[in-house]
Each structure stands twice: as C-alpha cells, then as structure tokens.
N, C-alpha and C. Protein backbone atom coordinates (compact mmCIF):
# COMPACT_ATOMS: atom_id res chain seq x y z
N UNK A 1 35.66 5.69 -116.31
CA UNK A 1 34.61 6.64 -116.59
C UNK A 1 34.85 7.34 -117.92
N UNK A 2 36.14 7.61 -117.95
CA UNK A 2 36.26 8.35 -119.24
C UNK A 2 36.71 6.80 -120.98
N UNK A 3 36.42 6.42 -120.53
CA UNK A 3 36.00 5.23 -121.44
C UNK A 3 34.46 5.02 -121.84
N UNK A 4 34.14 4.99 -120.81
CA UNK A 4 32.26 4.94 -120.94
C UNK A 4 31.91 6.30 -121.77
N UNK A 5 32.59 7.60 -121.24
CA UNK A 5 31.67 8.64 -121.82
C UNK A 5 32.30 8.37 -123.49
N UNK A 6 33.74 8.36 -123.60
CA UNK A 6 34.10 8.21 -124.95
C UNK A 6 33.33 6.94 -126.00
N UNK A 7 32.64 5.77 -125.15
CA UNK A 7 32.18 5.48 -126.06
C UNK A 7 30.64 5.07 -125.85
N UNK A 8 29.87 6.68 -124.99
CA UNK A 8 28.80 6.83 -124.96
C UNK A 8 28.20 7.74 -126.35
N UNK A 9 29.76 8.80 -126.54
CA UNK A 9 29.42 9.69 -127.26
C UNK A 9 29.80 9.20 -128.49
N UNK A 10 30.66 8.04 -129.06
CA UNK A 10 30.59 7.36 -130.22
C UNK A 10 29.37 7.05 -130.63
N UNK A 11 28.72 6.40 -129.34
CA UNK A 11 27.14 5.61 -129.57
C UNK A 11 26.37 6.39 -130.37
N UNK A 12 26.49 7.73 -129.75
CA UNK A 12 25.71 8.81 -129.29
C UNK A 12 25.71 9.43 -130.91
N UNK A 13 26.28 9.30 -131.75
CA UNK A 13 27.12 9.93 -132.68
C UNK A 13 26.41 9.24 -134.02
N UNK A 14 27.15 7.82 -133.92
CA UNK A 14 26.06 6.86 -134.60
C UNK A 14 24.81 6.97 -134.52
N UNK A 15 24.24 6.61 -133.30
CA UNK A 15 22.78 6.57 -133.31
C UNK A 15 21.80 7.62 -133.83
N UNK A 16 22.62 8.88 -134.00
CA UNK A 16 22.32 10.15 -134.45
C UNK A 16 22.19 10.01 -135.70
N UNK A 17 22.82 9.16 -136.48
CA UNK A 17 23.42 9.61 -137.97
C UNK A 17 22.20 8.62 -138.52
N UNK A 18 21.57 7.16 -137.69
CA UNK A 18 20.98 6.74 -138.07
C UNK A 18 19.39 6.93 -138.24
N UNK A 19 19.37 7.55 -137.03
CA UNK A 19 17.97 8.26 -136.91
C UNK A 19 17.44 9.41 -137.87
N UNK A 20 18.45 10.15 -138.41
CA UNK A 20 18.25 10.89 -139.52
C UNK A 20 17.72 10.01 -140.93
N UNK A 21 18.40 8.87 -140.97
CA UNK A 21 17.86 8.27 -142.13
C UNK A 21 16.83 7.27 -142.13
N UNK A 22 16.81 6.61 -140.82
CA UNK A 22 15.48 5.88 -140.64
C UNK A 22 14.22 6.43 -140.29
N UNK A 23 14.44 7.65 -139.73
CA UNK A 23 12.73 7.68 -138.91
C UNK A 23 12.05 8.52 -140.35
N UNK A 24 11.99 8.69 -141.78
CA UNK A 24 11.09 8.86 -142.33
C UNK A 24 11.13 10.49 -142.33
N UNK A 25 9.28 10.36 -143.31
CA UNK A 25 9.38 11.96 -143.31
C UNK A 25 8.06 12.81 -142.30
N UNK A 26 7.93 14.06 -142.10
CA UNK A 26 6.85 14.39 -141.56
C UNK A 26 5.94 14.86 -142.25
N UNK A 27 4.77 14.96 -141.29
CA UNK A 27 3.41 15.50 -142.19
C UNK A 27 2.71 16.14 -140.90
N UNK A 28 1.94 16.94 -141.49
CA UNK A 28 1.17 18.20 -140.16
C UNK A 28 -0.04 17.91 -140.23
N UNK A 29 -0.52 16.73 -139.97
CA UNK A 29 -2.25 16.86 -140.16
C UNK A 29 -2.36 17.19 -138.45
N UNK A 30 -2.66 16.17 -137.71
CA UNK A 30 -3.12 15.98 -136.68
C UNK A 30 -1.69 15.96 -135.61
N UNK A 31 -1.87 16.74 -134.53
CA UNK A 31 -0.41 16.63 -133.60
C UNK A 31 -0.63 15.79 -132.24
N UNK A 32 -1.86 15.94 -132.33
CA UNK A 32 -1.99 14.32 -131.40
C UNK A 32 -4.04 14.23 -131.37
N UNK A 33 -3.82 12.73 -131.23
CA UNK A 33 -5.17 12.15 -131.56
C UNK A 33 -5.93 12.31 -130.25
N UNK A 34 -7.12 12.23 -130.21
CA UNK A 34 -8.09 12.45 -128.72
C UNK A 34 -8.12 11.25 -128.34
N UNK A 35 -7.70 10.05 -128.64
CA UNK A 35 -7.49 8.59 -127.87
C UNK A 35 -6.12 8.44 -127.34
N UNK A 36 -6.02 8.08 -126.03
CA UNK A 36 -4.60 6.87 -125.75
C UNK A 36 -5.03 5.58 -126.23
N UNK A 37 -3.94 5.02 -126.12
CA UNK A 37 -3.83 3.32 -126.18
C UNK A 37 -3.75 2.26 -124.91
N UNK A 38 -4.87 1.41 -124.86
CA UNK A 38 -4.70 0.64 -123.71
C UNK A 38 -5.39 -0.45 -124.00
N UNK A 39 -4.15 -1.61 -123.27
CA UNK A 39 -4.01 -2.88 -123.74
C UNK A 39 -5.02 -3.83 -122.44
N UNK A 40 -5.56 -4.46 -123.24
CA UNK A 40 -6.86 -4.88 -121.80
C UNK A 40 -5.89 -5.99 -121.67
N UNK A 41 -5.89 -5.96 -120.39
CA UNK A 41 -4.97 -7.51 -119.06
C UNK A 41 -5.30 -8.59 -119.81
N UNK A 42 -6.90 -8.95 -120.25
CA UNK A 42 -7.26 -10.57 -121.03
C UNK A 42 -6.52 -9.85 -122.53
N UNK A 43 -5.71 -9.14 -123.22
CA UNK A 43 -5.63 -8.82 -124.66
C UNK A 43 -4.69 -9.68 -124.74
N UNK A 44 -4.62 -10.49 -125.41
CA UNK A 44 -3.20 -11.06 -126.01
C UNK A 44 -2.95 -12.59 -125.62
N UNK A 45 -4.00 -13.04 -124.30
CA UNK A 45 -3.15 -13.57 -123.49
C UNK A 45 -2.72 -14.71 -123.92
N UNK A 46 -1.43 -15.16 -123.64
CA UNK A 46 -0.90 -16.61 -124.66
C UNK A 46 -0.47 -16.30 -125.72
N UNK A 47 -0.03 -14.86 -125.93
CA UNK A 47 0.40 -14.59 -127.19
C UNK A 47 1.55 -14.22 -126.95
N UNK A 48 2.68 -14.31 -127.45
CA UNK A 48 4.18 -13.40 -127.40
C UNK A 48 4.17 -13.22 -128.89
N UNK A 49 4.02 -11.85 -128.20
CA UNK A 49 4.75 -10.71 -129.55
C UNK A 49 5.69 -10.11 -129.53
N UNK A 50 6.95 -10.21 -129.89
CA UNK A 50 8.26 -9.52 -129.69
C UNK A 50 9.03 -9.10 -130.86
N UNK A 51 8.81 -7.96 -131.29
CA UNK A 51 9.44 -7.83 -133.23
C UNK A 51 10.88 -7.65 -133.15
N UNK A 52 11.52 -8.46 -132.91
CA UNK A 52 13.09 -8.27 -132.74
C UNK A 52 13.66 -7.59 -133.71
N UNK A 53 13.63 -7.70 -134.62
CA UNK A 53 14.00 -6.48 -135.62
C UNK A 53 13.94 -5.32 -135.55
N UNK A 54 12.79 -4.75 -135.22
CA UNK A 54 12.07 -3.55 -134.77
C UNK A 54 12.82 -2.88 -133.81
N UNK A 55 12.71 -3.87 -132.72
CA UNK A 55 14.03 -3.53 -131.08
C UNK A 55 15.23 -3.07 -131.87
N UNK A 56 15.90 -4.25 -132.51
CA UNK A 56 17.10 -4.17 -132.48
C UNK A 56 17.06 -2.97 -133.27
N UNK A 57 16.34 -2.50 -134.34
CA UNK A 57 16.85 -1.16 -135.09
C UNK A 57 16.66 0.25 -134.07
N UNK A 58 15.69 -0.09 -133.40
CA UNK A 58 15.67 1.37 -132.24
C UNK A 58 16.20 1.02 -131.75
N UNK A 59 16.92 -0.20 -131.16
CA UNK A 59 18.43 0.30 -129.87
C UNK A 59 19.33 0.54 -130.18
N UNK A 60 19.05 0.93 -132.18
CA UNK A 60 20.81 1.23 -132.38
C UNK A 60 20.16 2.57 -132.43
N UNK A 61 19.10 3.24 -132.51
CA UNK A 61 18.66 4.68 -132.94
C UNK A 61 18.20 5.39 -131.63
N UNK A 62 18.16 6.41 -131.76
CA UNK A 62 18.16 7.57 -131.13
C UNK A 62 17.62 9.17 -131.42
N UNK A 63 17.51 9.91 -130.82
CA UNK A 63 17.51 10.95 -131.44
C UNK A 63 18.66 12.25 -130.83
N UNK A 64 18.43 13.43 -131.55
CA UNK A 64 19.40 14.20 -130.48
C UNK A 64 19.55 14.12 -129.10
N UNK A 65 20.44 14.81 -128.82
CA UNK A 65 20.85 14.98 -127.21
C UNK A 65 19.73 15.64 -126.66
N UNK A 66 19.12 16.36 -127.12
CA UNK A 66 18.38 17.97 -126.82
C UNK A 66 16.70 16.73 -126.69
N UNK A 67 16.37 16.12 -127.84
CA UNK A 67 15.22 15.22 -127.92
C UNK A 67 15.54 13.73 -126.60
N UNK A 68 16.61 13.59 -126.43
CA UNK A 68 16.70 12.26 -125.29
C UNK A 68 16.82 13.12 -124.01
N UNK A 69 17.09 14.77 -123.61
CA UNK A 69 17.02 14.85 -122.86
C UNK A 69 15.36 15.81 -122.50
N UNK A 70 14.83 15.76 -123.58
CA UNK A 70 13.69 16.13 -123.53
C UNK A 70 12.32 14.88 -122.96
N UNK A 71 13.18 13.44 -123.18
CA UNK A 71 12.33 12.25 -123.25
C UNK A 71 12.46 12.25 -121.40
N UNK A 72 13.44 12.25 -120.99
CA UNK A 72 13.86 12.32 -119.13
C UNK A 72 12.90 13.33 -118.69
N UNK A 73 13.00 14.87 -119.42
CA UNK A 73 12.37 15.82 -118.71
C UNK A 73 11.14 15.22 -118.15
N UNK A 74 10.28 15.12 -119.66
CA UNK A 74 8.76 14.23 -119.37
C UNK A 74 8.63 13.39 -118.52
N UNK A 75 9.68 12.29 -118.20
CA UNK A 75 9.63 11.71 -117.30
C UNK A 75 10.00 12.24 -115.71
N UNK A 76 10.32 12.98 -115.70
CA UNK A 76 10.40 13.91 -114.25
C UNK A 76 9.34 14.60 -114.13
N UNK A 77 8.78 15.08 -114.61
CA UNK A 77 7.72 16.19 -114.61
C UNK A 77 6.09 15.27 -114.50
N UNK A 78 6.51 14.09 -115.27
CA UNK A 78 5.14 12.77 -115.09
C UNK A 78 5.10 12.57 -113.35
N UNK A 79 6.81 12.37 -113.02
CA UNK A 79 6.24 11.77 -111.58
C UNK A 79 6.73 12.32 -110.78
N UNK A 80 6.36 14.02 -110.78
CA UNK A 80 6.16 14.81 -110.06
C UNK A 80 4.63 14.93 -110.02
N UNK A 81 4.11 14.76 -110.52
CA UNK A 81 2.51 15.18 -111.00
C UNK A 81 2.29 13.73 -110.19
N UNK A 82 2.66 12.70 -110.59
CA UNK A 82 2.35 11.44 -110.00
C UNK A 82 2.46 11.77 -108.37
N UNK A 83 3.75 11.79 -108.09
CA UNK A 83 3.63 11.61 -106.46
C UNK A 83 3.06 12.97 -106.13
N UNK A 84 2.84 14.17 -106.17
CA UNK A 84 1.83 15.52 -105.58
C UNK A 84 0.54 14.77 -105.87
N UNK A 85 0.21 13.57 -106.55
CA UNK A 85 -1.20 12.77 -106.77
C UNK A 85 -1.30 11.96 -105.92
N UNK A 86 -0.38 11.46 -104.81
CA UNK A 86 -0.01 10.29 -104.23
C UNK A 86 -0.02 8.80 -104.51
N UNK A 87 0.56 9.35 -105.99
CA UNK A 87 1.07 7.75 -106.65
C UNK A 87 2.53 7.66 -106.66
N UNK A 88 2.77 6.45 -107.10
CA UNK A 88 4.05 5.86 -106.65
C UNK A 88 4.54 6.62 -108.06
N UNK A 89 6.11 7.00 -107.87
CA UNK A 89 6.67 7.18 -109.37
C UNK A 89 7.02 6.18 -110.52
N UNK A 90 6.32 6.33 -111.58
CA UNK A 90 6.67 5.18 -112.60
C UNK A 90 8.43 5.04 -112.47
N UNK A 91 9.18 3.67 -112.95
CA UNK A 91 10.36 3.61 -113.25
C UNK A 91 10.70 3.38 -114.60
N UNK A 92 11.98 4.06 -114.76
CA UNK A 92 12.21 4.13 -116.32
C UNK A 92 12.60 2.73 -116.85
N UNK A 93 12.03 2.01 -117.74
CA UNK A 93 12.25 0.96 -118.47
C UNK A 93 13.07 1.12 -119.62
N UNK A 94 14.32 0.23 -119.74
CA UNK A 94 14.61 0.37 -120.89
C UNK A 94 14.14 -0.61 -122.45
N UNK A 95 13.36 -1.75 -121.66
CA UNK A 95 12.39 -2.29 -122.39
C UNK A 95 11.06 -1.74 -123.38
N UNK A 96 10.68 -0.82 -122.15
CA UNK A 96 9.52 0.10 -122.79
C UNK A 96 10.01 1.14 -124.07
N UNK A 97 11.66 1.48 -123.37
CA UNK A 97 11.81 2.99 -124.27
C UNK A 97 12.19 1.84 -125.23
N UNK A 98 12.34 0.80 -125.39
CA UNK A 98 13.24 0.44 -126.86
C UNK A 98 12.06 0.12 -127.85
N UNK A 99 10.92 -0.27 -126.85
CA UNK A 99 9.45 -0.28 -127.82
C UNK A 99 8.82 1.44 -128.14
N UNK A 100 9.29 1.91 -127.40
CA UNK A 100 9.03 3.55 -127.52
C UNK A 100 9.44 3.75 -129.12
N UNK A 101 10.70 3.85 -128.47
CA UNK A 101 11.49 4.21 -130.15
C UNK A 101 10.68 3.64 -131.55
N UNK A 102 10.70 2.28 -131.43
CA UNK A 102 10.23 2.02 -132.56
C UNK A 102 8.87 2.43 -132.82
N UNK A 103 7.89 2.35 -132.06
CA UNK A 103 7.05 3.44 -132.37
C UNK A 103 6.83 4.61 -132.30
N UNK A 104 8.12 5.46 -132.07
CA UNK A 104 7.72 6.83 -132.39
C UNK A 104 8.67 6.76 -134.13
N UNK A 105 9.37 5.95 -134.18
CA UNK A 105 9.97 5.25 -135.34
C UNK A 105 8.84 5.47 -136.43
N UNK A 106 7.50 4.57 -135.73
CA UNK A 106 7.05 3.75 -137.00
C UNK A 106 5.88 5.17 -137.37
N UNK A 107 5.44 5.98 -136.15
CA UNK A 107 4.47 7.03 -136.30
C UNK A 107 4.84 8.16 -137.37
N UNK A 108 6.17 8.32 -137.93
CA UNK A 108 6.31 8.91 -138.56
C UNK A 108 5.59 8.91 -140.36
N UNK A 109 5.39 8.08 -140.27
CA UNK A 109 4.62 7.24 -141.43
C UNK A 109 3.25 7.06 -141.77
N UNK A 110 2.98 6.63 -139.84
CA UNK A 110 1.58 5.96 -140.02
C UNK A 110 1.18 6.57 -138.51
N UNK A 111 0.46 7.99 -138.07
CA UNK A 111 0.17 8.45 -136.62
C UNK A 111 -0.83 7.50 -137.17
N UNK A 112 -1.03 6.47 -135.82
CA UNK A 112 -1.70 5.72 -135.02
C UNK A 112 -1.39 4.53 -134.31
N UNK A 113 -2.42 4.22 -133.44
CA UNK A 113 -1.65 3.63 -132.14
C UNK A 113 -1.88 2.50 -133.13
N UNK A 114 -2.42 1.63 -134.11
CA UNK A 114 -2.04 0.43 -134.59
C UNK A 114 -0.51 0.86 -135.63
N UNK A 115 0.12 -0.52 -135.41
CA UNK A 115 1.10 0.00 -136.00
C UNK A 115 1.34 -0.35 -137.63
N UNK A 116 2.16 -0.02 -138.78
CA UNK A 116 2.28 -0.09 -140.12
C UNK A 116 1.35 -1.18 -140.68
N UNK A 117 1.87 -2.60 -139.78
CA UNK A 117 1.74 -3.44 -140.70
C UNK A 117 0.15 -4.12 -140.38
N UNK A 118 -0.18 -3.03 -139.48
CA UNK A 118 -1.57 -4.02 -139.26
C UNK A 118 -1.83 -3.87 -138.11
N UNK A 119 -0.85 -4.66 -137.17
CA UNK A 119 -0.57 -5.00 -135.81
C UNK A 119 -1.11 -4.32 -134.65
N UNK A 120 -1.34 -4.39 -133.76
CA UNK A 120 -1.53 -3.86 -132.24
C UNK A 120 -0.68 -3.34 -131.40
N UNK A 121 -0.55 -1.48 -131.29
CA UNK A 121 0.92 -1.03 -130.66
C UNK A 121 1.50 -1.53 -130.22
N UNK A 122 1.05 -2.90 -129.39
CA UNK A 122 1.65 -3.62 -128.08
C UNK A 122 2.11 -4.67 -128.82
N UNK A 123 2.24 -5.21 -129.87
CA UNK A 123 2.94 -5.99 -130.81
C UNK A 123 4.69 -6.21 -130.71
N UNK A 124 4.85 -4.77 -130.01
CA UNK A 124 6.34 -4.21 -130.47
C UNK A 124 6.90 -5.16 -129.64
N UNK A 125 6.39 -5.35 -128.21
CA UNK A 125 6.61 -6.13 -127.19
C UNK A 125 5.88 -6.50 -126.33
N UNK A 126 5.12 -7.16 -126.70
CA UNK A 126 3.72 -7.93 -125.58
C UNK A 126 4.49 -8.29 -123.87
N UNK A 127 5.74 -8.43 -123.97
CA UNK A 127 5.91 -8.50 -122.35
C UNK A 127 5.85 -7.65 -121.53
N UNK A 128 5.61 -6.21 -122.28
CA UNK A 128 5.72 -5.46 -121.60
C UNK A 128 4.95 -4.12 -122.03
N UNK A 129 4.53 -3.83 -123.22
CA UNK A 129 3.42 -2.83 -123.43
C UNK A 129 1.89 -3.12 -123.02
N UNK A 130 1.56 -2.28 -122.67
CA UNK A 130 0.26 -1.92 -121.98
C UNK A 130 -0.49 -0.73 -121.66
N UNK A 131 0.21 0.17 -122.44
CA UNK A 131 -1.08 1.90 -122.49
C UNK A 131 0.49 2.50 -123.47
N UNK A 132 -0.08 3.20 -124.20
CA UNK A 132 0.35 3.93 -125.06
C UNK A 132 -0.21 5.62 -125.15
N UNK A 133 1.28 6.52 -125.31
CA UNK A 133 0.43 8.07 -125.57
C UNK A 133 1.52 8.28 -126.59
N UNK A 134 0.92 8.68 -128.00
CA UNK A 134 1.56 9.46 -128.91
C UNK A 134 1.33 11.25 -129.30
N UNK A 135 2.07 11.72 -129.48
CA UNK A 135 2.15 13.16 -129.86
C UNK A 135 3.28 13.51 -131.19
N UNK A 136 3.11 14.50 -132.02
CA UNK A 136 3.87 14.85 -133.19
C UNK A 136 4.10 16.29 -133.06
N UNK A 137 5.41 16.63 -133.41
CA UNK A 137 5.43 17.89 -133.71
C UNK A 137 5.72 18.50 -133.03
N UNK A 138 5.74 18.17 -131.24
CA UNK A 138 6.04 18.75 -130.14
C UNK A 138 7.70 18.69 -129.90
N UNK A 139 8.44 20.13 -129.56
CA UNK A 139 9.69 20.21 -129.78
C UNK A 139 10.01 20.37 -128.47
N UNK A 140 9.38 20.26 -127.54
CA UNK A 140 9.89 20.30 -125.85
C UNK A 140 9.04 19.54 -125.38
N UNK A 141 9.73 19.27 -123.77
CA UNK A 141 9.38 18.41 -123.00
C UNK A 141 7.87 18.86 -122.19
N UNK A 142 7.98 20.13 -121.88
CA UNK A 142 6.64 20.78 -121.50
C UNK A 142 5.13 21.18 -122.30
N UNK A 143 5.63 20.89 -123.47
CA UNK A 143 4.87 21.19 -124.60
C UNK A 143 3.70 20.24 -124.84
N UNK A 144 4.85 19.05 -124.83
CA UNK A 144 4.16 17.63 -125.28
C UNK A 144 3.44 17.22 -123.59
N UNK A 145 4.01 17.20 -122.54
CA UNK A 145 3.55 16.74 -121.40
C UNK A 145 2.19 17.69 -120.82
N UNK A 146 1.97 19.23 -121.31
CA UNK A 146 0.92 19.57 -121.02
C UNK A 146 -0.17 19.29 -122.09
N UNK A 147 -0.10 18.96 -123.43
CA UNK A 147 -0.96 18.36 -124.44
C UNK A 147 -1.32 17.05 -123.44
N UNK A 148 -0.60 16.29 -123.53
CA UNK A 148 -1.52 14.89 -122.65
C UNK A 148 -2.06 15.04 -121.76
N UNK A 149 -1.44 15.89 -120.77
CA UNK A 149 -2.34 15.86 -119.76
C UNK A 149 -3.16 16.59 -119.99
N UNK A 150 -3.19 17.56 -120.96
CA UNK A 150 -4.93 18.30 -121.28
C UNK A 150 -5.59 17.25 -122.37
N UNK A 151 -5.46 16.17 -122.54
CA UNK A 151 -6.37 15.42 -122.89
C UNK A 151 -6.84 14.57 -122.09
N UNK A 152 -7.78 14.38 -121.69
CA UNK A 152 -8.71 13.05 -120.50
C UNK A 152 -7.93 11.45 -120.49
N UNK A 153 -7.85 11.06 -122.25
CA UNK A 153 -7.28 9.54 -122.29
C UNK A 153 -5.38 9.90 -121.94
N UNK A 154 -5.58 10.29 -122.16
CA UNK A 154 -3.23 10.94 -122.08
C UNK A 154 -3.19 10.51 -120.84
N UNK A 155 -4.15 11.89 -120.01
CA UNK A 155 -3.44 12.13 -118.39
C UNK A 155 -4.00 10.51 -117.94
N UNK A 156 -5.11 9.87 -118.45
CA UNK A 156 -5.36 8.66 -117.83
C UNK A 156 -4.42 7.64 -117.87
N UNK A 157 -3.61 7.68 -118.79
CA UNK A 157 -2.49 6.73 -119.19
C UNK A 157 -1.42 6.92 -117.81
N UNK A 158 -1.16 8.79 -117.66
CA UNK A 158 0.04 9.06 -117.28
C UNK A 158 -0.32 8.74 -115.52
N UNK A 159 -1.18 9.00 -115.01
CA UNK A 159 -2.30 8.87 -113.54
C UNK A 159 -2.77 7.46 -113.37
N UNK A 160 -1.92 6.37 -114.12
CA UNK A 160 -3.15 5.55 -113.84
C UNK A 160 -2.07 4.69 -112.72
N UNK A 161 -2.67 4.26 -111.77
CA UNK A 161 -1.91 4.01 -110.09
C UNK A 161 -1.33 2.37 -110.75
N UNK A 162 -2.10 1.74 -111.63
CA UNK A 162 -1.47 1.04 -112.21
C UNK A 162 -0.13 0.27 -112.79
N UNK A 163 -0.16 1.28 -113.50
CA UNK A 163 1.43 1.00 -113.90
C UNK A 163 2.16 1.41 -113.13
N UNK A 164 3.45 0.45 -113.68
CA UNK A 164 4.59 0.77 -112.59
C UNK A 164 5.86 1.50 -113.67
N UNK A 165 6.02 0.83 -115.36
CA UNK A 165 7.38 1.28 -115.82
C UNK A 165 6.71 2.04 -116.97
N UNK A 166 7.78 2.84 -117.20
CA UNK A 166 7.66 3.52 -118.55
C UNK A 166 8.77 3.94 -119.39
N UNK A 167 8.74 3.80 -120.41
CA UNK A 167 9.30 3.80 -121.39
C UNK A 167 9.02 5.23 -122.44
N UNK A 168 9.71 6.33 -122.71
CA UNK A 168 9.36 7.46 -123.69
C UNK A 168 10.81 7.46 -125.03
N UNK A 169 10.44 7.98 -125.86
CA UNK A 169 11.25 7.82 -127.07
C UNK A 169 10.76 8.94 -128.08
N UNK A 170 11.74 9.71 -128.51
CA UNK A 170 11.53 10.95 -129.89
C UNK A 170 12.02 10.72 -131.42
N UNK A 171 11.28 10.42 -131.93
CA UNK A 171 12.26 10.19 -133.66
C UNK A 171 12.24 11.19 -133.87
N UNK A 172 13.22 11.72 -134.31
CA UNK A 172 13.13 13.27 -135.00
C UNK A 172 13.61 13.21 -136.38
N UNK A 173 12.53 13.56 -137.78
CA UNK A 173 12.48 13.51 -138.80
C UNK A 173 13.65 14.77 -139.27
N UNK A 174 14.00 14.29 -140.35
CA UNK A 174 14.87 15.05 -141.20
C UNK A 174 15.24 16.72 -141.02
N UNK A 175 13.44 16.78 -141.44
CA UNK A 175 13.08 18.28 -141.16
C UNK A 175 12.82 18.64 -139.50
N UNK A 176 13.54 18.27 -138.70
CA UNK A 176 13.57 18.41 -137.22
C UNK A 176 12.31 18.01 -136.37
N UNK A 177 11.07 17.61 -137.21
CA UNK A 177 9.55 17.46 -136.29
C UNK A 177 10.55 16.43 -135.29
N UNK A 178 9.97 16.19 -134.58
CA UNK A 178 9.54 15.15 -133.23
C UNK A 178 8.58 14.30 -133.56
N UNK A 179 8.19 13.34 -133.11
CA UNK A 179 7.53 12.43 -132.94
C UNK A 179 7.44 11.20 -131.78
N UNK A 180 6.66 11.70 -131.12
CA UNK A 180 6.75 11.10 -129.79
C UNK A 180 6.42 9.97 -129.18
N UNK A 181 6.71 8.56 -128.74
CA UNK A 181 5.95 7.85 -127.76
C UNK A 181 6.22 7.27 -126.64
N UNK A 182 5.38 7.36 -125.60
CA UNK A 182 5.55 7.25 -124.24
C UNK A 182 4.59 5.63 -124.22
N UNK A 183 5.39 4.44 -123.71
CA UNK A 183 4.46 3.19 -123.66
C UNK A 183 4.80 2.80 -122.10
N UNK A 184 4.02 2.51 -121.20
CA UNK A 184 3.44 1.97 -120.10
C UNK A 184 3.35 0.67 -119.87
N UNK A 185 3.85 0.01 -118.80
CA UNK A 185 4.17 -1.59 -118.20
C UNK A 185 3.42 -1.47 -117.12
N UNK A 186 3.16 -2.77 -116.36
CA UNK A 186 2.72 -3.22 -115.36
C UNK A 186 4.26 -3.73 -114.27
C-alpha cells in the first residue's frame, strides 16, 4: 500500500506539472453554452474513432488534487439526484474520464462541443462517447453541477435513464480557471 500511494503521488506530481503546460490559456466569454452534446445511436455507425494521442496525453495529465476531487464530488452528487429520481447510478469510467480530459484539454482553446480540428466531441472515442456537458470557469463541484442542472439540455444529459458510465475531467489553466467535461456511455 505504501508503494502504491508513493507512486500515486509521483504520478500525481507529474501529471500536475504537465497540465500546467498543456491545457492552454483562458478566456471569459461564455461559462457554459445553452446546448449539451448528444451522439444519435445511428451517428457514426461503422466508424471507429479513437485519437490515441489525445488519450495518451490526458492519461498522463491531470489536474490538482482539489480539481480531481472536485470531478468525484460531481459524480456523487449526479447519482444522488439520479437514484432520489429512481435511476440507476451512472458508473465511473475510466475510458470516458480519459476522453473527458482531453476535452476539457481541448475546450480551453476552442469552448465547443465540436472539437479543434473539426471533428465530433465523440471523435475522442467513438466506443464509448455519447452525450457530452461542458462548463468553464467553475471552481467547485457544486457550482458547476447546479449550472447543468439549471440548464434543460445538462440535467437531460445527467437524468437520462439511459446511460450507464461516465466519465468527468478538469483542465485547469495556468491562471487557475477550470474547464470542465463530463462525457456519457451506454
């Protein structure tokens, strides 16, 4: 055990140092858009999209301790709201969060659910994206989770009996913004 934490907090350390220099800079226009993202069942089909590059640079990145334990909160507080709804609780994917990352990665640049180069959020990983909610700027877990759910398309993402996994992820820019995304599996 004390091997794992020693080289959780190496990870932990690195991944820190990198996220400072990859996730970009911020900008204050809009802190979240009045659309979610959702991937229609016929979208794609026969297509694999998997940006391995993309993965592999968010599974070496991260953000603070304070922002990854802000990404859990949301996810506790989603499926509490879920089951008092009598839905099943989403499960945490680490597939989803590694497509998370890179798009809360890539939002720093470019807020919107298409991503930089053109592409379709669900690009990051077609095996497994399928509804998307982004937010900016939000520095807690309660902050950002009552913004979505006071938007109609958010809470529809977060309520929908549908999905089963989810995936959330924070880039946190230089100047400390946040940048958030929460992506949704079947």
């Amino acid at each position: 055990m004390k091997k794992f934490k020693k080289v959780f907090a190496v990870s932990m350390a690195l991944v820190l140092a990198f996220t400072f220099v990859a996730c970009g800079s911020s900008s204050a226009d809009s802190v979240i858009d009045d659309q979610a993202a959702v991937r229609g069942m016929d979208e794609g089909v026969g297509e694999i999209w998997i940006d391995d590059e993309a993965i592999a640079l968010a599974g070496s990145a991260a953000s603070s301790q304070a922002a990854i334990d802000a990404c859990y909160a949301v996810f506790n507080l989603m499926n509490q709201e879920r089951v008092a709804r009598g839905l099943a609780a989403l499960v945490w994917s680490d597939a989803l969060t590694n497509a998370a990352q890179v798009r809360a990665s890539e939002i720093t640049s470019v807020f919107s659910h298409t991503r930089p180069n053109g592409s379709d959020f669900w690009t990051v990983d077609s095996n497994v994206q399928y509804g998307e909610n982004l937010a900016k700027l939000y520095q807690s877990a309660d902050s950002v989770y009552t913004a979505w759910m006071n938007s109609p398309t958010h809470a529809a993402n977060i309520m929908d009996g549908g999905y089963k996994t989810v995936g959330i992820a924070v880039c946190q820019t230089g100047d400390g913004s946040w940048y958030w995304a929460q992506e949704f599996g079947y």
